[in-house]
PDB file of N, CA and C in Angstrom:
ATOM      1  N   UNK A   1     -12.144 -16.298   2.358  1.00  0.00           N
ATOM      2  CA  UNK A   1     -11.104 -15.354   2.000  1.00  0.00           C
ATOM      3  C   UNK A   1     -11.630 -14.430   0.912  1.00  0.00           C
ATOM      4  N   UNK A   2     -11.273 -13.017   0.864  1.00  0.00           N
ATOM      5  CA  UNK A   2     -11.630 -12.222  -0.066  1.00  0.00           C
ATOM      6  C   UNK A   2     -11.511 -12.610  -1.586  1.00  0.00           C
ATOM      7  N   UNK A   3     -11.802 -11.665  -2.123  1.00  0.00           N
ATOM      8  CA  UNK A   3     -11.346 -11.436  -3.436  1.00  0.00           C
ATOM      9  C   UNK A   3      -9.900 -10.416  -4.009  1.00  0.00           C
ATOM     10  N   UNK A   4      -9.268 -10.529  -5.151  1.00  0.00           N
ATOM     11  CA  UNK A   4      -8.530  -9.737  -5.301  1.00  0.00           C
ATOM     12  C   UNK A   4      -8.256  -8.540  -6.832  1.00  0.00           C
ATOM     13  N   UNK A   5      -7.625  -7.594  -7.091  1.00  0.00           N
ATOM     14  CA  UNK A   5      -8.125  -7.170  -7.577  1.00  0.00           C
ATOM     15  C   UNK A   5      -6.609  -6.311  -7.992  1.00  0.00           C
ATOM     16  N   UNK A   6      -6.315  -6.189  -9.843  1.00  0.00           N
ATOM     17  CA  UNK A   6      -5.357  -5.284  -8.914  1.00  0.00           C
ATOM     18  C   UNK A   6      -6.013  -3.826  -9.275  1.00  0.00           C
ATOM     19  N   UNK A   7      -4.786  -2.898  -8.655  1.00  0.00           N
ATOM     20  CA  UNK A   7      -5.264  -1.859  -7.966  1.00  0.00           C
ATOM     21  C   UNK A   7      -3.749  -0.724  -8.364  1.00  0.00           C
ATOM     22  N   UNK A   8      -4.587   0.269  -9.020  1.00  0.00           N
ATOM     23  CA  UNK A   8      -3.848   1.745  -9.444  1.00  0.00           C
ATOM     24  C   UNK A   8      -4.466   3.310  -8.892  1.00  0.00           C
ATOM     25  N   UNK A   9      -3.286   3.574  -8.172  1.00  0.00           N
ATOM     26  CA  UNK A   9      -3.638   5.370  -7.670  1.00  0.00           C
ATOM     27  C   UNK A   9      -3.046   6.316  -8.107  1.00  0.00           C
ATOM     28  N   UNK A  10      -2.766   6.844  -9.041  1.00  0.00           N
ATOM     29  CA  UNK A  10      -2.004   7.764 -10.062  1.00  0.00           C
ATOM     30  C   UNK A  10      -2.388   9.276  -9.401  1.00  0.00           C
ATOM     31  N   UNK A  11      -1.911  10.028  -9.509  1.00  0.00           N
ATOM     32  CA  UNK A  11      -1.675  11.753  -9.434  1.00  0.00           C
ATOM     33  C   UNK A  11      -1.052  12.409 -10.614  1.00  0.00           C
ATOM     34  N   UNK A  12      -2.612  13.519 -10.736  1.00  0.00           N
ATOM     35  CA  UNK A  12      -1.839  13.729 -12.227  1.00  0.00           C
ATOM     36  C   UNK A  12      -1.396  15.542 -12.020  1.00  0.00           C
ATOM     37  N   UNK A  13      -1.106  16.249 -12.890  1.00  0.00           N
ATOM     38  CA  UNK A  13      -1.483  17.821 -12.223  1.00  0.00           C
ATOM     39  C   UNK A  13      -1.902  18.182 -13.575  1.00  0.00           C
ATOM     40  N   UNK A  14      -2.614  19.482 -13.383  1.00  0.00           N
ATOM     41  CA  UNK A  14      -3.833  20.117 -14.238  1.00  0.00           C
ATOM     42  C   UNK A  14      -3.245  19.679 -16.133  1.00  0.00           C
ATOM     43  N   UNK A  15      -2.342  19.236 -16.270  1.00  0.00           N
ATOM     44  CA  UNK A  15      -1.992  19.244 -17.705  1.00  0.00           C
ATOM     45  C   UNK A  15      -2.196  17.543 -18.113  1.00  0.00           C
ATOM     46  N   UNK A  16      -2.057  16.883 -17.192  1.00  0.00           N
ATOM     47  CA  UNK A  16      -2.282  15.793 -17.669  1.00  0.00           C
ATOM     48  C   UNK A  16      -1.196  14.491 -17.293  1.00  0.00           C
ATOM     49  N   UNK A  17       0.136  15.421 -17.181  1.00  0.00           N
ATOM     50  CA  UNK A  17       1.125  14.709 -16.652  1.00  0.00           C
ATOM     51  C   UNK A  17       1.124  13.799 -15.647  1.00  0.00           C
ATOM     52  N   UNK A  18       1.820  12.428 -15.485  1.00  0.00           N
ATOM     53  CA  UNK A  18       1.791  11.809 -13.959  1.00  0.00           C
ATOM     54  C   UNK A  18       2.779  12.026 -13.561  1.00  0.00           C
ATOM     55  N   UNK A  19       2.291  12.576 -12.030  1.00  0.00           N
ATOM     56  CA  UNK A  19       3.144  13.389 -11.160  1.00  0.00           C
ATOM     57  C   UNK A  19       3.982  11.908 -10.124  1.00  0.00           C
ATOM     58  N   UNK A  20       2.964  10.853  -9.861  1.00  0.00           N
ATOM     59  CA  UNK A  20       3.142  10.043  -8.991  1.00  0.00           C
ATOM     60  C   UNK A  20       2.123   8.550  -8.867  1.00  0.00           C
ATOM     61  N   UNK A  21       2.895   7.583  -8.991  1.00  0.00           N
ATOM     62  CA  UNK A  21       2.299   6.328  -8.779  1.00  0.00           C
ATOM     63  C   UNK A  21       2.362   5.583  -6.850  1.00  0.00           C
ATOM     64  N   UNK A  22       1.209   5.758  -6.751  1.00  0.00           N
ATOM     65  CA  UNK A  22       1.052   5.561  -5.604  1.00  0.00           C
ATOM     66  C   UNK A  22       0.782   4.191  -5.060  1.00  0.00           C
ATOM     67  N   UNK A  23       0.031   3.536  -6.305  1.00  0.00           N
ATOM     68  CA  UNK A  23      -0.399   2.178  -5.941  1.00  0.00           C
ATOM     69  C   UNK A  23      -0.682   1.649  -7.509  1.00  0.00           C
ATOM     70  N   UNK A  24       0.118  -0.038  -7.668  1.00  0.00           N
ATOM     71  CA  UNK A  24       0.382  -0.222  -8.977  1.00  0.00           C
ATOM     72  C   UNK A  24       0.274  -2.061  -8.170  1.00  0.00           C
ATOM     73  N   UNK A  25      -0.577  -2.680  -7.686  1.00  0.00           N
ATOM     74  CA  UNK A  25      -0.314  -3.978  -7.390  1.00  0.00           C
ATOM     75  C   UNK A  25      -1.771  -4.500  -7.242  1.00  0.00           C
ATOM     76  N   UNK A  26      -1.537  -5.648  -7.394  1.00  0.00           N
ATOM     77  CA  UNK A  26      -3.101  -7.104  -6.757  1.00  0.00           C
ATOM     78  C   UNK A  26      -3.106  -6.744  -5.210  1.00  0.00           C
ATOM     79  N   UNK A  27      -4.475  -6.263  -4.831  1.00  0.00           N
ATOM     80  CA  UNK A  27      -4.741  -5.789  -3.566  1.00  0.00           C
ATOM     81  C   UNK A  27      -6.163  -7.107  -3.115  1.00  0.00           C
ATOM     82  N   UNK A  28      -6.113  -7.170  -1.889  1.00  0.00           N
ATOM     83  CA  UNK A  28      -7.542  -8.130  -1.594  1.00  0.00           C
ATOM     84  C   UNK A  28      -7.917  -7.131  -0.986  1.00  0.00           C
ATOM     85  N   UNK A  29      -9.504  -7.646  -1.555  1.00  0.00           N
ATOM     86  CA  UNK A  29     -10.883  -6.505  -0.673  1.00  0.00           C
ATOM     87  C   UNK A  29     -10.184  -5.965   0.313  1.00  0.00           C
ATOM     88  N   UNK A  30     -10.859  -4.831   0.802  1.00  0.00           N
ATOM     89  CA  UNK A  30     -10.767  -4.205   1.824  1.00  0.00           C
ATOM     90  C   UNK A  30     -10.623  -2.443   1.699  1.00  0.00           C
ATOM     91  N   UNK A  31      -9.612  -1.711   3.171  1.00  0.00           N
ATOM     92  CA  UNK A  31      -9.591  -0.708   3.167  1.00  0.00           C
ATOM     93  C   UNK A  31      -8.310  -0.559   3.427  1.00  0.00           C
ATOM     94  N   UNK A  32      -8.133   0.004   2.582  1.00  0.00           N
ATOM     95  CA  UNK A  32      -6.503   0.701   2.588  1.00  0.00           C
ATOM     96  C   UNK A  32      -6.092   2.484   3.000  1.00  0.00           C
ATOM     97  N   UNK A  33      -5.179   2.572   3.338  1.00  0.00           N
ATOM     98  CA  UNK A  33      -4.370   3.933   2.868  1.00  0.00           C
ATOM     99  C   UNK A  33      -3.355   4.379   2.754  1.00  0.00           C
ATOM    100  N   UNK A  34      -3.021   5.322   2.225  1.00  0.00           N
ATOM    101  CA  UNK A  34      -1.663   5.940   1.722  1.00  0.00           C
ATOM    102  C   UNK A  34      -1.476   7.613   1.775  1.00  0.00           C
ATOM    103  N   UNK A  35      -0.050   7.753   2.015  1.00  0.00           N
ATOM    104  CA  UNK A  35       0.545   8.493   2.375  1.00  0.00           C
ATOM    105  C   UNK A  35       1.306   8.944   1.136  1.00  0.00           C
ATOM    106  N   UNK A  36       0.897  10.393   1.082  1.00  0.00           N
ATOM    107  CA  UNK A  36       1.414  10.728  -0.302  1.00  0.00           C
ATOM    108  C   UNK A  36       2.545  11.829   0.314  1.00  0.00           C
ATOM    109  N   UNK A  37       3.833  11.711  -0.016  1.00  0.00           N
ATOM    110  CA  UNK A  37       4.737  12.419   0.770  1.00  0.00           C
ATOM    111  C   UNK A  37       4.903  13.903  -0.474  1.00  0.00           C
ATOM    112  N   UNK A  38       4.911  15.161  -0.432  1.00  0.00           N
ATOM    113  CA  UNK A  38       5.531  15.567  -1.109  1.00  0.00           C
ATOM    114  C   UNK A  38       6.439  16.617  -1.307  1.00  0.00           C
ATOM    115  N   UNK A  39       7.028  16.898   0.050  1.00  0.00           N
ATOM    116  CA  UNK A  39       8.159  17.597   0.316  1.00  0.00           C
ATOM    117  C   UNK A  39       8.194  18.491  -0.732  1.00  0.00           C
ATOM    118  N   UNK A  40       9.297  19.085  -1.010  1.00  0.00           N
ATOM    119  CA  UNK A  40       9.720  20.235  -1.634  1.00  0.00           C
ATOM    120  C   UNK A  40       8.722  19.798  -3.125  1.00  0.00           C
ATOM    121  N   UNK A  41       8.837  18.635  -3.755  1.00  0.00           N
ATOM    122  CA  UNK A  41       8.499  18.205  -5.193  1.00  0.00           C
ATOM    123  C   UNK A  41       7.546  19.435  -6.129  1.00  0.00           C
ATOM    124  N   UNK A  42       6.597  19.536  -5.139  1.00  0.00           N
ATOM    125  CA  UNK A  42       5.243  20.123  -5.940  1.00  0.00           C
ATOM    126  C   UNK A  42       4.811  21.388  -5.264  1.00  0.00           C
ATOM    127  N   UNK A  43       4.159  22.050  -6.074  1.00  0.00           N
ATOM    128  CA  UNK A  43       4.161  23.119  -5.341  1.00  0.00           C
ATOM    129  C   UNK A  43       2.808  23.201  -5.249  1.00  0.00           C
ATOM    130  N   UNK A  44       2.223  24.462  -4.815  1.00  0.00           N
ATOM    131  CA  UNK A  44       0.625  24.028  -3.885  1.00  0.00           C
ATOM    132  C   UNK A  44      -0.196  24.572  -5.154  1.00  0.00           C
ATOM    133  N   UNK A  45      -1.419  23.437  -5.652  1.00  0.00           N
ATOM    134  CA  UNK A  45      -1.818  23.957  -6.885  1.00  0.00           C
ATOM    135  C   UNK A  45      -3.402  22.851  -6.998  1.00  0.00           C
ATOM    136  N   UNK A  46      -3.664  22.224  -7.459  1.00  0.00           N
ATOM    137  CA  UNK A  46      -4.713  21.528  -8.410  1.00  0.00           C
ATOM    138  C   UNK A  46      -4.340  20.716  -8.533  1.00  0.00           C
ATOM    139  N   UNK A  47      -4.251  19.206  -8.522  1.00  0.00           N
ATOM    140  CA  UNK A  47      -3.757  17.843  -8.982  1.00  0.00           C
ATOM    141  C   UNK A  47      -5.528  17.283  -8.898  1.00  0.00           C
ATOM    142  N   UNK A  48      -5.076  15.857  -9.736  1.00  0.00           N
ATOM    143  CA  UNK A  48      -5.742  15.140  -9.921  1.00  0.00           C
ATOM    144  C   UNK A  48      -5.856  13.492  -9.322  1.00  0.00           C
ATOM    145  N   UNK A  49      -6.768  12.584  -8.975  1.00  0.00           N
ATOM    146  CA  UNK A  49      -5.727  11.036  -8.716  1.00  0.00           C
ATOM    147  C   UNK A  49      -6.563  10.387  -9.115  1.00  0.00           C
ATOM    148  N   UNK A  50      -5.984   9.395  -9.719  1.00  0.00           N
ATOM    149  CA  UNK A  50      -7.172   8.390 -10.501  1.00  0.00           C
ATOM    150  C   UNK A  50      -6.993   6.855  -9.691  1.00  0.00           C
ATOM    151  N   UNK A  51      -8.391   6.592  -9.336  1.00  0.00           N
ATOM    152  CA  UNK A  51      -8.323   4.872  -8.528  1.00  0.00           C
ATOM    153  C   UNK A  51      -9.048   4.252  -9.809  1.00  0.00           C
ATOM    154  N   UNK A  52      -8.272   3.190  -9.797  1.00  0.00           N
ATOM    155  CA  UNK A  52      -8.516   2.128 -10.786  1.00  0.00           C
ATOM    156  C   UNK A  52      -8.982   0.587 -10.305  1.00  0.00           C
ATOM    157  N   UNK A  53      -9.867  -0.116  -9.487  1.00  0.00           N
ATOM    158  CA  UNK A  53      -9.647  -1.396  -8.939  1.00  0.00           C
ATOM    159  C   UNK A  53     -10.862  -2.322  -9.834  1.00  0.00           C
ATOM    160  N   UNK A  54      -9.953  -3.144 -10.795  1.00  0.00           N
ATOM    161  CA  UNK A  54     -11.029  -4.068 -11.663  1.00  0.00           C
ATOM    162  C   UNK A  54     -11.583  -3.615 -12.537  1.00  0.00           C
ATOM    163  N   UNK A  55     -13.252  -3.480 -12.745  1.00  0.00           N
ATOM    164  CA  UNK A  55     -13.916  -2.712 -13.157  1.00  0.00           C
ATOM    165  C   UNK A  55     -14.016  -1.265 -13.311  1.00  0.00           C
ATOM    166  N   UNK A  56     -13.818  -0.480 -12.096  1.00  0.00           N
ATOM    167  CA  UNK A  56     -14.451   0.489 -11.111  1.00  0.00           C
ATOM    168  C   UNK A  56     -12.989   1.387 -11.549  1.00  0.00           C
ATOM    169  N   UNK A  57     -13.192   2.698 -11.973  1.00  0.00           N
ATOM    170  CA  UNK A  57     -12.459   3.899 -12.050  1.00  0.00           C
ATOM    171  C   UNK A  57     -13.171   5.211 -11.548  1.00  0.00           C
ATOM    172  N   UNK A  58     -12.571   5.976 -10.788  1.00  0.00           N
ATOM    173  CA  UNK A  58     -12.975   7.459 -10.908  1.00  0.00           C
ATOM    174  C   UNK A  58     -11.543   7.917 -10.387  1.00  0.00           C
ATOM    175  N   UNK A  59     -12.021   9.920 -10.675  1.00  0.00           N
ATOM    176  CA  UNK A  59     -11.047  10.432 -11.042  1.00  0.00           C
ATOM    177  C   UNK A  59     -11.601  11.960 -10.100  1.00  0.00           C
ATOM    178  N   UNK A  60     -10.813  11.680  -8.665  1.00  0.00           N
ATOM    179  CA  UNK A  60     -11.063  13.231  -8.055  1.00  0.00           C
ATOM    180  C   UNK A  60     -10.148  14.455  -8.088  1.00  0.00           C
ATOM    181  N   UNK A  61     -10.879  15.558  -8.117  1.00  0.00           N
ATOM    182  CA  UNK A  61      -9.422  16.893  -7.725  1.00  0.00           C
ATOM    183  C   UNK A  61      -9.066  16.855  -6.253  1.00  0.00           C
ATOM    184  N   UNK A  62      -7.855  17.097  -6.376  1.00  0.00           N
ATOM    185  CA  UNK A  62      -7.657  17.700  -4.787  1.00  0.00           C
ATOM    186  C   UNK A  62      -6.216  18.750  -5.107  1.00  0.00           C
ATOM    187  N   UNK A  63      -7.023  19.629  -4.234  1.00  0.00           N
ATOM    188  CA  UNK A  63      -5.826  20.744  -3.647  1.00  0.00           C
ATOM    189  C   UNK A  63      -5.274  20.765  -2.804  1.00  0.00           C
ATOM    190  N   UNK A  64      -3.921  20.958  -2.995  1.00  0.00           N
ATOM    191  CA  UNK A  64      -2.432  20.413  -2.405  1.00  0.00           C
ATOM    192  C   UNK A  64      -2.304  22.149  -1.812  1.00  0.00           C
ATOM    193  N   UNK A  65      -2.022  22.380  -0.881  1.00  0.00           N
ATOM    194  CA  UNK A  65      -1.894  23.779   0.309  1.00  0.00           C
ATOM    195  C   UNK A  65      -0.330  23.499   1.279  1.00  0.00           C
ATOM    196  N   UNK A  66       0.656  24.359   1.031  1.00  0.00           N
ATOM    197  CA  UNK A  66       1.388  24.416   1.243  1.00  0.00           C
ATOM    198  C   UNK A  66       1.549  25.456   2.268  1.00  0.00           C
TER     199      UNK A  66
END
């Protein structure tokens, strides 16, 4: 059986703010995904999302196109 780990996916937008918690739980190895819904909320710009699992952090941009 795997290992486990927990596990954070945050969205931030260009100021720093968190826009959205996507993933906040003990995950076992593997491959996951998620569906970031964001209807009217946000408008089309620059955000940020930070993965957090254990050790291991990084922090990519992505542009949101409406």
């Amino acid at each position: 059986m795997g290992s486990s780990q927990f596990v954070s996916l945050k969205v931030y937008d260009v100021l720093g703010n968190e826009i959205a918690t996507l993933v906040n739980e003990e995950k076992a190895t593997g491959i996951y995904e998620v569906r970031f819904n964001v209807s009217n909320d946000l408008t089309s710009g620059v955000y940020f999302y930070r993965l957090e699992a254990g050790s291991y952090s990084e922090t990519k941009k992505m542009l949101l196109m409406k």
